[in-house]
N, C-alpha and C. Protein backbone atom coordinates (compact mmCIF):
# COMPACT_ATOMS: atom_id res chain seq x y z
N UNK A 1 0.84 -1.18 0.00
CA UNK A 1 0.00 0.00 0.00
C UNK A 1 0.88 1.24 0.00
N UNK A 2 1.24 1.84 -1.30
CA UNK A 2 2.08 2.56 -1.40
C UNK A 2 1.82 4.04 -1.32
N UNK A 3 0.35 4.28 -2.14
CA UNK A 3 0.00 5.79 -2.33
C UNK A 3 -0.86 5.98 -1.14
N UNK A 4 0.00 7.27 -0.84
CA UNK A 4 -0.62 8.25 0.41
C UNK A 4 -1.66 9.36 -0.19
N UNK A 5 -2.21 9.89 0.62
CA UNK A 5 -3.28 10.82 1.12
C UNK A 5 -3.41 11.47 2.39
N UNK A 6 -3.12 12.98 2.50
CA UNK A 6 -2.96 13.36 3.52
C UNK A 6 -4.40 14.55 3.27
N UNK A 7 -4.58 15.10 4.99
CA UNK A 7 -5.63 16.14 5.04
C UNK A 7 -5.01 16.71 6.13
N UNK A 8 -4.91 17.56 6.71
CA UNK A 8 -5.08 18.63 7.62
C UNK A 8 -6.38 19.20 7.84
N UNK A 9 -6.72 19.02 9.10
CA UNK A 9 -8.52 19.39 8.81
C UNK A 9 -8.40 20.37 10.01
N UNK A 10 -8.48 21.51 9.67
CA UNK A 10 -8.84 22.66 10.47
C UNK A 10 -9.77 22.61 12.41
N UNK A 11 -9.21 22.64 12.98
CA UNK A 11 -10.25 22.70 14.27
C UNK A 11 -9.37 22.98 15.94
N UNK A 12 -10.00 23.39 16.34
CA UNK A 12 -9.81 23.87 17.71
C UNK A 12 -9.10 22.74 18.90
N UNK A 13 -10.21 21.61 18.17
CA UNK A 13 -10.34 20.59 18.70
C UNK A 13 -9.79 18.96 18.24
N UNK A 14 -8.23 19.10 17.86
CA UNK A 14 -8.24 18.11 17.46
C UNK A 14 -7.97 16.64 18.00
N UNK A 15 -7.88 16.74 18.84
CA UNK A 15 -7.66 15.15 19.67
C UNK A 15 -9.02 14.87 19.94
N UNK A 16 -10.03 15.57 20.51
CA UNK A 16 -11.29 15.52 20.77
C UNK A 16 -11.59 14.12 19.37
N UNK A 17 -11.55 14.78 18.23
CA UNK A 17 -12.27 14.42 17.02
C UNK A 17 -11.46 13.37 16.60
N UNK A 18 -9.92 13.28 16.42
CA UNK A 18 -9.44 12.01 16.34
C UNK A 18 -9.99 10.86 17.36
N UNK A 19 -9.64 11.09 18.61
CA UNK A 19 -10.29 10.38 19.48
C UNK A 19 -11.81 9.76 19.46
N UNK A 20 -12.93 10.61 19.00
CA UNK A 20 -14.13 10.35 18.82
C UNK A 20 -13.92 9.26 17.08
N UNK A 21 -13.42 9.41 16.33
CA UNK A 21 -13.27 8.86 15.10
C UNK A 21 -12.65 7.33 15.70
N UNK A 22 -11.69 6.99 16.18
CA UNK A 22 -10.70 6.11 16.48
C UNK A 22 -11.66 5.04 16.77
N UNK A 23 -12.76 5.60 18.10
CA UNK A 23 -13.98 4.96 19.01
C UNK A 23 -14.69 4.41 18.36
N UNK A 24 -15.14 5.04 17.11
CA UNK A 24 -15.91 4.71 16.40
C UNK A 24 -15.73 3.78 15.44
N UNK A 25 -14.40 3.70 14.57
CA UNK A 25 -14.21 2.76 13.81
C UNK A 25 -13.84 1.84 14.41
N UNK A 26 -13.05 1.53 15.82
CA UNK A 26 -12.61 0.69 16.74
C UNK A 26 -13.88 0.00 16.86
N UNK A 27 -15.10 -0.26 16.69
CA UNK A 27 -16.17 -0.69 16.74
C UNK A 27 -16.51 -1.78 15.86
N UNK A 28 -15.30 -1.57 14.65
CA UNK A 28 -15.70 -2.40 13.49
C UNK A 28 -14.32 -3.19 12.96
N UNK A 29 -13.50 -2.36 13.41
CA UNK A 29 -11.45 -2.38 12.72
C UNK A 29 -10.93 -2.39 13.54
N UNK A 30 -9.62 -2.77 13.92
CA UNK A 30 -8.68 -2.54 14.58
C UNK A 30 -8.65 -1.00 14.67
N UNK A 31 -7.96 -0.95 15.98
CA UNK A 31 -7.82 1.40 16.05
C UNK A 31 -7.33 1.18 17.58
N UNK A 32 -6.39 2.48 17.75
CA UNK A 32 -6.03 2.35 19.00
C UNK A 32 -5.30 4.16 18.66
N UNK A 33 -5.53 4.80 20.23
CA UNK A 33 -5.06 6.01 20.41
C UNK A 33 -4.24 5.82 21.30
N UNK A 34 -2.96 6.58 21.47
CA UNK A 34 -2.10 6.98 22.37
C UNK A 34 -2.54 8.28 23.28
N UNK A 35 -3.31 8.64 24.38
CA UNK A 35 -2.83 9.69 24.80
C UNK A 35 -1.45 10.92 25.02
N UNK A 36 -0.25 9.51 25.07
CA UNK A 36 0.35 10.48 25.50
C UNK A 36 1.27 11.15 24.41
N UNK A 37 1.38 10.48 23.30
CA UNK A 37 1.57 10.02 22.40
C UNK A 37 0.83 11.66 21.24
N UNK A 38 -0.21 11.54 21.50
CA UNK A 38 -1.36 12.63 20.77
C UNK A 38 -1.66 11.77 19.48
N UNK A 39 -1.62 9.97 19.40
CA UNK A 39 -0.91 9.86 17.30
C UNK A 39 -2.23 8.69 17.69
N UNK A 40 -3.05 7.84 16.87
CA UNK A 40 -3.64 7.21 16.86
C UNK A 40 -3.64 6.19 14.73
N UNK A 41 -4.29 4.82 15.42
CA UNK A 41 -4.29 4.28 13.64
C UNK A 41 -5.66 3.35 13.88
N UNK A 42 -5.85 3.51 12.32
CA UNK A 42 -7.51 2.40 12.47
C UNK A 42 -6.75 1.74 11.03
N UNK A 43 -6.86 0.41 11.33
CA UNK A 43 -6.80 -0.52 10.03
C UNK A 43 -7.81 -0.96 9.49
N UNK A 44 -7.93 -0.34 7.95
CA UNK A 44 -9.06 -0.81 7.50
C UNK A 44 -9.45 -1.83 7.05
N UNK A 45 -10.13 -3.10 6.06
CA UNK A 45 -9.58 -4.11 5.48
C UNK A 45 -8.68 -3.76 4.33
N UNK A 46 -8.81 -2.61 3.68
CA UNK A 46 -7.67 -2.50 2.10
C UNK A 46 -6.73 -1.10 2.16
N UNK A 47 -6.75 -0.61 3.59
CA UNK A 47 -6.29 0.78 3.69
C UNK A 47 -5.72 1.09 5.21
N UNK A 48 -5.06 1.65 5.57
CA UNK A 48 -4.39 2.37 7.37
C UNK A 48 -4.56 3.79 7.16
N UNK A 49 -4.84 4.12 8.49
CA UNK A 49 -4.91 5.30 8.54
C UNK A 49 -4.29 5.97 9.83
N UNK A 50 -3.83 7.10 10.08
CA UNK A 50 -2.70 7.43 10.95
C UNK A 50 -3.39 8.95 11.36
N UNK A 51 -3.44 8.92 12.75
CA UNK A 51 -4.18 10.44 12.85
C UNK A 51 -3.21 10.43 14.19
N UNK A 52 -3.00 12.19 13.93
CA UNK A 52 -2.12 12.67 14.99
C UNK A 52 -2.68 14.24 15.37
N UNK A 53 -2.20 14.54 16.55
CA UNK A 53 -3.33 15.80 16.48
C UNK A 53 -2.09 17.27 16.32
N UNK A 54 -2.68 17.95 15.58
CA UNK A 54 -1.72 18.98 15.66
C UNK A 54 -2.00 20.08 16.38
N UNK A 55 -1.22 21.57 16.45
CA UNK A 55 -1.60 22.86 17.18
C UNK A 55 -3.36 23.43 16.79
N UNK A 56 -3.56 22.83 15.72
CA UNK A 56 -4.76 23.93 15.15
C UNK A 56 -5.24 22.88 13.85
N UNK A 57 -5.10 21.58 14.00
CA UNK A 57 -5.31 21.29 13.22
C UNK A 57 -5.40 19.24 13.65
N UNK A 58 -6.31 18.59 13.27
CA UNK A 58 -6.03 17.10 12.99
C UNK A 58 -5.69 16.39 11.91
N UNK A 59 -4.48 15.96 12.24
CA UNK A 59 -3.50 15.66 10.86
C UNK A 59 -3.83 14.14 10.46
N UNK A 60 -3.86 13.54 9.29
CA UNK A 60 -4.70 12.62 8.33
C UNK A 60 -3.24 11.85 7.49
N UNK A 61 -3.48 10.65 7.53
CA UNK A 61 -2.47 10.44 6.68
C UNK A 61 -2.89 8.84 6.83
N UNK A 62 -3.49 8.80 5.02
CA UNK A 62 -3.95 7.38 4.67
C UNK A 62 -3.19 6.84 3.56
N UNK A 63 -2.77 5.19 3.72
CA UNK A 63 -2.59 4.77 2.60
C UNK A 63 -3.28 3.56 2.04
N UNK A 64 -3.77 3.24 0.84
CA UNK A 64 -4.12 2.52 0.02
C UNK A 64 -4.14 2.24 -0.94
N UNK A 65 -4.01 0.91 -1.76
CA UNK A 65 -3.71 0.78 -3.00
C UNK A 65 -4.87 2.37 -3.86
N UNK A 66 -4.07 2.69 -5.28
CA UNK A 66 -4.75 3.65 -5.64
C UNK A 66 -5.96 3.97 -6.21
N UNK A 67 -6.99 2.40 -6.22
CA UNK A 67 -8.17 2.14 -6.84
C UNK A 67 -9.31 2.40 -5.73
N UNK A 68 -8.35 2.18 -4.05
CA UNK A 68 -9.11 2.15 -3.02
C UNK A 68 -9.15 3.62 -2.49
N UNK A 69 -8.36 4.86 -2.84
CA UNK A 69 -8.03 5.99 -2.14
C UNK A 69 -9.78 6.49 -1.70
N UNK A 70 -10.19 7.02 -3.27
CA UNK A 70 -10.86 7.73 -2.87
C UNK A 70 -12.31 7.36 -1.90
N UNK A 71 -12.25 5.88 -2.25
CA UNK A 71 -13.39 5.42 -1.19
C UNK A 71 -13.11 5.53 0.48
N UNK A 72 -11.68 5.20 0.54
CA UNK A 72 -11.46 5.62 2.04
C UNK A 72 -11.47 6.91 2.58
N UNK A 73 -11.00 7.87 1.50
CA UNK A 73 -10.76 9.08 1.71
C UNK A 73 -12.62 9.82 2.46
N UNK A 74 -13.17 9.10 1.69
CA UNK A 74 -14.56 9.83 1.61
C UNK A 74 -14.96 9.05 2.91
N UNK A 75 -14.97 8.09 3.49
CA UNK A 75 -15.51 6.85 4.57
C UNK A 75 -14.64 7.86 6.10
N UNK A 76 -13.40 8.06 5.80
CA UNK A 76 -12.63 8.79 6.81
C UNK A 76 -13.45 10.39 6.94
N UNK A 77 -13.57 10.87 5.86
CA UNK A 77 -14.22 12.36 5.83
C UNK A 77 -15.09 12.55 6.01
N UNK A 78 -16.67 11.85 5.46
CA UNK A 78 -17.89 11.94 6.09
C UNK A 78 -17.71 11.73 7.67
N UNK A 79 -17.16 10.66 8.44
CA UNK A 79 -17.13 10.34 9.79
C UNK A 79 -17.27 11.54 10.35
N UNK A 80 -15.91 12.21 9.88
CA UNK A 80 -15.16 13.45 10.37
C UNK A 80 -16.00 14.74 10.36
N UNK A 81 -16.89 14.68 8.77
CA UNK A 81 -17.45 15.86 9.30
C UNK A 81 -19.02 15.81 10.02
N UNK A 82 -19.64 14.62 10.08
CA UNK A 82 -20.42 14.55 10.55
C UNK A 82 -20.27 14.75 12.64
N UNK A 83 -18.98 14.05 12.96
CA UNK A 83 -18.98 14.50 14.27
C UNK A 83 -18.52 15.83 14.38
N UNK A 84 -18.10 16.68 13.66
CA UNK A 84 -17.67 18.16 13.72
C UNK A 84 -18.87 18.94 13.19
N UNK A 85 -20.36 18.04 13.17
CA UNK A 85 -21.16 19.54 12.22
C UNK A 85 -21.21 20.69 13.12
N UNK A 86 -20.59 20.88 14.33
CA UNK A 86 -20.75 22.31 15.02
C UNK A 86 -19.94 23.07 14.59
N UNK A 87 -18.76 22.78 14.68
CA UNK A 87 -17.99 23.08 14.14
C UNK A 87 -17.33 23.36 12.70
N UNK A 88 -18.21 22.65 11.93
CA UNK A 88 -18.24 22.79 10.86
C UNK A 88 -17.11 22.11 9.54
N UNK A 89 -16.51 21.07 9.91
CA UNK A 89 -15.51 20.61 9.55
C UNK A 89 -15.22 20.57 8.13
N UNK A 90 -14.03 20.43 7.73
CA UNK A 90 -13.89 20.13 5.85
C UNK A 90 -12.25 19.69 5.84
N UNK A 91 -12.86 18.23 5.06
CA UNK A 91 -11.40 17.00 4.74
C UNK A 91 -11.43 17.23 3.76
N UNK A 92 -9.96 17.89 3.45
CA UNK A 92 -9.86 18.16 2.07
C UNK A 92 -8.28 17.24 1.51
N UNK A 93 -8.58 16.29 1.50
CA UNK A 93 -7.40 15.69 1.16
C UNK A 93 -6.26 15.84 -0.04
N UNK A 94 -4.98 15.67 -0.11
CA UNK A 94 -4.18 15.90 -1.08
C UNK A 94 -3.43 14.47 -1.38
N UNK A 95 -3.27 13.89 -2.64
CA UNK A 95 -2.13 12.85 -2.77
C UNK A 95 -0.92 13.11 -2.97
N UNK A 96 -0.03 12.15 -2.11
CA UNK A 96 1.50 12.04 -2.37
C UNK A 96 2.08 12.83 -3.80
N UNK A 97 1.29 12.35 -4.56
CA UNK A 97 1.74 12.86 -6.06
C UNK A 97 1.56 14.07 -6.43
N UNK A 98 0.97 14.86 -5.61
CA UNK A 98 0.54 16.19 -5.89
C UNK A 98 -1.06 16.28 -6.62
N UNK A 99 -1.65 15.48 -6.41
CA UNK A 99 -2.84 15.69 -6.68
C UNK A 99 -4.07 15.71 -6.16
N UNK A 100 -5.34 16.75 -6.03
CA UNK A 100 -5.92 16.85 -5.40
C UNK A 100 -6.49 15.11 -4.93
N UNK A 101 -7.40 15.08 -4.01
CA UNK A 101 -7.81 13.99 -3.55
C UNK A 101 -9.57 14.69 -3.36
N UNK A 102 -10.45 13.76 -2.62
CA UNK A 102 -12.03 14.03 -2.27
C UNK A 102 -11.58 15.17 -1.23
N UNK A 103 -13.06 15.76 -1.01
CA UNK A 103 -13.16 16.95 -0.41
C UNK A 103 -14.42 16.70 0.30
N UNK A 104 -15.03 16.62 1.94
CA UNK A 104 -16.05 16.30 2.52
C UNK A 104 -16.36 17.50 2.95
N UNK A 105 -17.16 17.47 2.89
CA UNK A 105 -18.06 19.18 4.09
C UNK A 105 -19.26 18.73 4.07
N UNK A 106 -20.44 19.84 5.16
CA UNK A 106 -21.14 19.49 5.50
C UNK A 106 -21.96 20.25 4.73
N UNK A 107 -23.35 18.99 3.94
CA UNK A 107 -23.95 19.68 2.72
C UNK A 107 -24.76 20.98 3.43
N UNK A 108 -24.92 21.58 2.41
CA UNK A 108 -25.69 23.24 2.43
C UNK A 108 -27.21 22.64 2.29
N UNK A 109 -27.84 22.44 3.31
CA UNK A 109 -29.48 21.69 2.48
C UNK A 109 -30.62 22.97 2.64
């Protein structure tokens, strides 16, 4: 699983939301958080995913073969912005290669 996908997702709150994500897929996948650590991973069946929390930001970093990206990308990002709709969240992912990746937000209805 060679090609990456990274996001930086904007928030106040980012261990909160890694942490709440981790819980959640830990329900179905392997996932485990470090407190002390701030870094957490959920294994998917065709993809890993690596969340670490930053100053101002929860940092994203998935890999999967490249047929599987964008389905994980989008499975990781809905999660994400659905527990952030207060906040208002948006996964805007980028690939290794320099190319854009999916983009989640919370629809305008």
């Amino acid at each position: 699983m060679n090609p990456t996908s990274t996001a930086a997702v904007a928030t106040a709150r980012p261990e909160r939301y890694a942490k709440q994500l981790v819980a959640h897929m830990g329900r179905k996948v392997p996932a485990a958080w470090d407190e002390t650590a701030g870094t957490g991973s959920v294994s998917f069946p065709t993809a890993e995913l690596t969340l670490s929390r930053g100053s101002d930001a929860l940092l994203l970093e998935l890999r999967a073969e490249p047929a599987e990206l964008d389905r994980w990308e989008d499975v990781v990002g809905r999660h994400l912005v659905r527990f952030g709709t207060r906040d208002e969240l948006i996964v805007s992912w980028q690939r290794a290669d320099g190319s854009t990746g999916t983009t989640q937000r919370r629809d305008e209805d």
